[in-house]
Protein backbone atom coordinates (compact mmCIF):
# COMPACT_ATOMS: atom_id res chain seq x y z
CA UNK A 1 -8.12 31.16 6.70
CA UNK A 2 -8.32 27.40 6.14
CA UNK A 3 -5.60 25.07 6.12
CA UNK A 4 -4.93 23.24 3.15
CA UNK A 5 -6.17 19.74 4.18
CA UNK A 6 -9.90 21.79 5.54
CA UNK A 7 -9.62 23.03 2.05
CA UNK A 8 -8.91 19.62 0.43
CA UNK A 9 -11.39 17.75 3.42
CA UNK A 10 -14.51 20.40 2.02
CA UNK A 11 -13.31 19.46 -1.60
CA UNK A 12 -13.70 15.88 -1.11
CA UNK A 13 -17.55 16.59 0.41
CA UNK A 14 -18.06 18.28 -2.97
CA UNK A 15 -17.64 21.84 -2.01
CA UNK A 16 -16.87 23.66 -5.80
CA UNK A 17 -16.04 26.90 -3.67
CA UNK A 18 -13.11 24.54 -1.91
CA UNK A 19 -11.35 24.24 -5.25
CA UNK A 20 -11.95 27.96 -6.52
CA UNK A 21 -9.79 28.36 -3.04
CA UNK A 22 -7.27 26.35 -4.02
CA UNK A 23 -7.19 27.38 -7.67
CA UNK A 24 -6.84 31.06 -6.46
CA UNK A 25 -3.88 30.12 -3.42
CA UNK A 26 -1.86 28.15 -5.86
CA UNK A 27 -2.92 28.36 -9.47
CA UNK A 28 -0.26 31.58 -10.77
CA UNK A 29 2.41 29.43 -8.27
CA UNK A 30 2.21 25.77 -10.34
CA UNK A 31 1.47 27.65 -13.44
CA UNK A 32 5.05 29.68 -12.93
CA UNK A 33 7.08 26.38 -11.97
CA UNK A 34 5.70 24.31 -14.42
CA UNK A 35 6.62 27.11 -16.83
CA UNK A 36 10.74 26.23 -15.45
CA UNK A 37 9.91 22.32 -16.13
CA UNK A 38 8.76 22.81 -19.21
CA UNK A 39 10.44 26.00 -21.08
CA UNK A 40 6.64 26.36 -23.13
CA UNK A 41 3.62 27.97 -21.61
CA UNK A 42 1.06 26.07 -23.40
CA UNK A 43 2.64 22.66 -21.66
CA UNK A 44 2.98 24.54 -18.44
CA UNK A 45 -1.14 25.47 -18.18
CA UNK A 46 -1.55 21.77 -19.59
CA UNK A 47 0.41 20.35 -16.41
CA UNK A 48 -1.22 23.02 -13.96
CA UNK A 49 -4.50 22.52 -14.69
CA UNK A 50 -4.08 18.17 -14.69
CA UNK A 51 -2.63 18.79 -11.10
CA UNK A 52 -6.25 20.47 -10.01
CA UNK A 53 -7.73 18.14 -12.36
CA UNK A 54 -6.14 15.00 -10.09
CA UNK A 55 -6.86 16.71 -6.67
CA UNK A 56 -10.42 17.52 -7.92
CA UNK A 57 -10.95 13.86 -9.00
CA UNK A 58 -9.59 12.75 -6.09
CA UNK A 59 -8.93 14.81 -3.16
CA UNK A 60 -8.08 11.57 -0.76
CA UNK A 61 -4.66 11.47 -3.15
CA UNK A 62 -3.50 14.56 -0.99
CA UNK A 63 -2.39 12.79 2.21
CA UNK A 64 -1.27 16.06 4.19
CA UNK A 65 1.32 18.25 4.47
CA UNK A 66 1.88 21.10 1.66
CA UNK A 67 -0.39 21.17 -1.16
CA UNK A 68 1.56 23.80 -2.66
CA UNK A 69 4.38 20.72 -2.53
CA UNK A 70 1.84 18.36 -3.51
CA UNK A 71 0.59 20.31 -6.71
CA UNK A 72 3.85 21.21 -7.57
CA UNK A 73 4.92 17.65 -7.23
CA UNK A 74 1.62 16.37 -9.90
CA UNK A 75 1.90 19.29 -12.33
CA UNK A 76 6.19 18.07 -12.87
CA UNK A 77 5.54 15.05 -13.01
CA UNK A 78 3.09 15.65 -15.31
CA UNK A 79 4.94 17.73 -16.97
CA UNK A 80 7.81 15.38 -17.35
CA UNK A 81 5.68 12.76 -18.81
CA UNK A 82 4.75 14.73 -21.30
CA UNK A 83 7.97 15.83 -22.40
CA UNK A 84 8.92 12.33 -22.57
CA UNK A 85 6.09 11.51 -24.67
CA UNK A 86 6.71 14.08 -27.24
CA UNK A 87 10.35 12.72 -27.23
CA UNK A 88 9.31 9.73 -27.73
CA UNK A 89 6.79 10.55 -30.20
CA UNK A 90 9.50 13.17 -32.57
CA UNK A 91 12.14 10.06 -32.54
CA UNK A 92 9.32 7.83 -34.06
CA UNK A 93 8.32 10.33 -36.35
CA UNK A 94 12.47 10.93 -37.02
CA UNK A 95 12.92 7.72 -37.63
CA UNK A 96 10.16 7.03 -39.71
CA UNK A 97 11.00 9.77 -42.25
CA UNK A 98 14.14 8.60 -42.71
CA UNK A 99 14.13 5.79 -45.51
CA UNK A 100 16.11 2.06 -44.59
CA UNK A 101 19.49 2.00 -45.89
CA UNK A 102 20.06 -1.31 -47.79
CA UNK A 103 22.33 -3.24 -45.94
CA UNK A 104 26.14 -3.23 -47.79
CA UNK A 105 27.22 -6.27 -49.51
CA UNK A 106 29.48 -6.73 -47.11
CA UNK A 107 27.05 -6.92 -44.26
CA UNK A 108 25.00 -9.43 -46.43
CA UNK A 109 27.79 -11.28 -46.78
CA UNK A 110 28.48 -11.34 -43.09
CA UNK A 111 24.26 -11.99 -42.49
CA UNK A 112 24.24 -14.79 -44.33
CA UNK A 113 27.74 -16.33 -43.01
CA UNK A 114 25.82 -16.29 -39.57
CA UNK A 115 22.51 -17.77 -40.52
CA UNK A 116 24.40 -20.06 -42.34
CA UNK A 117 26.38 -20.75 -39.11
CA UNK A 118 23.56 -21.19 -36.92
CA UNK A 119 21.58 -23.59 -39.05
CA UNK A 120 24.63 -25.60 -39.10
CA UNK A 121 24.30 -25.57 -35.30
CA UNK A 122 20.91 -26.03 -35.29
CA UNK A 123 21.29 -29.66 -37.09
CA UNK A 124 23.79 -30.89 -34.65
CA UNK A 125 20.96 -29.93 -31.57
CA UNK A 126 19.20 -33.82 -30.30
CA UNK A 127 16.10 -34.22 -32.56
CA UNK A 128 13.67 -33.25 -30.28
CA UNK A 129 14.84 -29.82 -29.80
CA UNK A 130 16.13 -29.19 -33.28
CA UNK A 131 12.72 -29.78 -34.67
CA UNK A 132 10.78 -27.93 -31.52
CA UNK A 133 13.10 -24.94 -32.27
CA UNK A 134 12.69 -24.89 -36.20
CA UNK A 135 8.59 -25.27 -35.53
CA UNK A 136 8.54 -22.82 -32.81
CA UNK A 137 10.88 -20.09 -33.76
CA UNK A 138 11.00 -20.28 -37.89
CA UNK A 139 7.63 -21.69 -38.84
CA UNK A 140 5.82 -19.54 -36.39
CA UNK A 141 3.55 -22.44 -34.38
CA UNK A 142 2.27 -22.35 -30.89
CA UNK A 143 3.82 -24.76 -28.20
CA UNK A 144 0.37 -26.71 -28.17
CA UNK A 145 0.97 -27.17 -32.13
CA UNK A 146 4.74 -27.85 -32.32
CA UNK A 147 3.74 -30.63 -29.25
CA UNK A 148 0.40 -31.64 -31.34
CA UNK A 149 3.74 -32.59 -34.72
CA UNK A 150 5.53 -34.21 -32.87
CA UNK A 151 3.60 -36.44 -30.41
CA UNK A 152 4.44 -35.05 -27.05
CA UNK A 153 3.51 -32.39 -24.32
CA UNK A 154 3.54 -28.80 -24.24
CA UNK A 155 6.03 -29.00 -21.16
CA UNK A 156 8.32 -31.33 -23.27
CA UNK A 157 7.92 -28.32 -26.24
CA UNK A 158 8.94 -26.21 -23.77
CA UNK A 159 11.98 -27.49 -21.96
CA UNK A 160 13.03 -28.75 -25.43
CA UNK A 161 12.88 -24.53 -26.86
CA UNK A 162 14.74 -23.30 -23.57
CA UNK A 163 17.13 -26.08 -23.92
CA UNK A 164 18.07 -25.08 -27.65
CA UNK A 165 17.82 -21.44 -26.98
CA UNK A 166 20.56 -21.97 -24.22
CA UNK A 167 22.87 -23.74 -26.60
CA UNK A 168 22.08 -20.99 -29.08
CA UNK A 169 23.01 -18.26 -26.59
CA UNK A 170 26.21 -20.42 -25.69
CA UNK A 171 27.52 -20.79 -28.85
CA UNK A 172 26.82 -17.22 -30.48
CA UNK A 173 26.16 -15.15 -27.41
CA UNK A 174 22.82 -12.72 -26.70
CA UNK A 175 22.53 -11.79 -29.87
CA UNK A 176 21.35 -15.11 -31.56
């Protein structure tokens, strides 16, 4: 009997018969525990069969030791990603079905109380960054264009958009 790096040495030369070993050692194995990761048999072939997939693609992946391990290791993993992706995936679909609730009029109140508040900031800011952060951030221009307005470098745009964004931050915390 062949160890499992021979097996996974004569796979990497190309030798088919190499992986019909290791499909028949450890297939019903990675199958069963990927069955406990996932709780759904269709999922738990899926992740089996990418972990032979991987180690068929490329055998020099397997560094040694226990391939059992090693598959069992890909086909969770595997396995896990997937799960997260459908998560993922049902929350989007969730959310999406679930119309926007208009805002209350007392949150529109308190909305426009705070923009209010903050463009009231914004004209007490040094010219040169209250006009780089209304170009930049409201009207939507590049750095290069909000430096072509007003007559100065990209750098300058720069510094002058941290620099406002700071006092911003300072005055009504992260959320501004």
């Amino acid at each position: 009997m062949q160890t499992d790096t021979e097996l996974v040495t004569r796979l990497a030369d190309g030798d088919d018969a190499a992986l019909e070993a290791i499909l028949d050692a450890y297939q019903d194995a990675v199958v069963r525990f990927a069955r406990t990761v996932t709780r759904d048999a269709n999922t738990a072939h899926d992740a089996a069969q990418e972990a032979f997939i991987r180690l068929w693609r490329n055998p020099k992946s397997f560094s040694g030791g226990s391939l059992r391990a090693w598959l069992f290791t890909v086909a969770r993993n595997v396995a896990l990603n997937e799960f997260r992706s459908t998560r993922r995936r049902t929350a989007r679909i969730e959310k999406a079905a679930q119309p926007p609730q208009p805002p209350t009029a007392v949150a529109r109140a308190s909305d426009a109380e705070r923009l209010k508040q903050v463009r009231d900031f914004i004209d007490t800011l040094p010219e040169q960054e209250r006009s780089a952060i209304t170009l930049f951030a409201a009207e939507g221009l590049t750095q290069q264009e909000v430096a072509d307005v007003l007559g100065t470098s990209a750098g300058a745009v720069k510094q002058a958009v941290l620099s406002a964004r700071s006092k911003l931050r300072e005055r009504f915390g992260d959320s501004s």
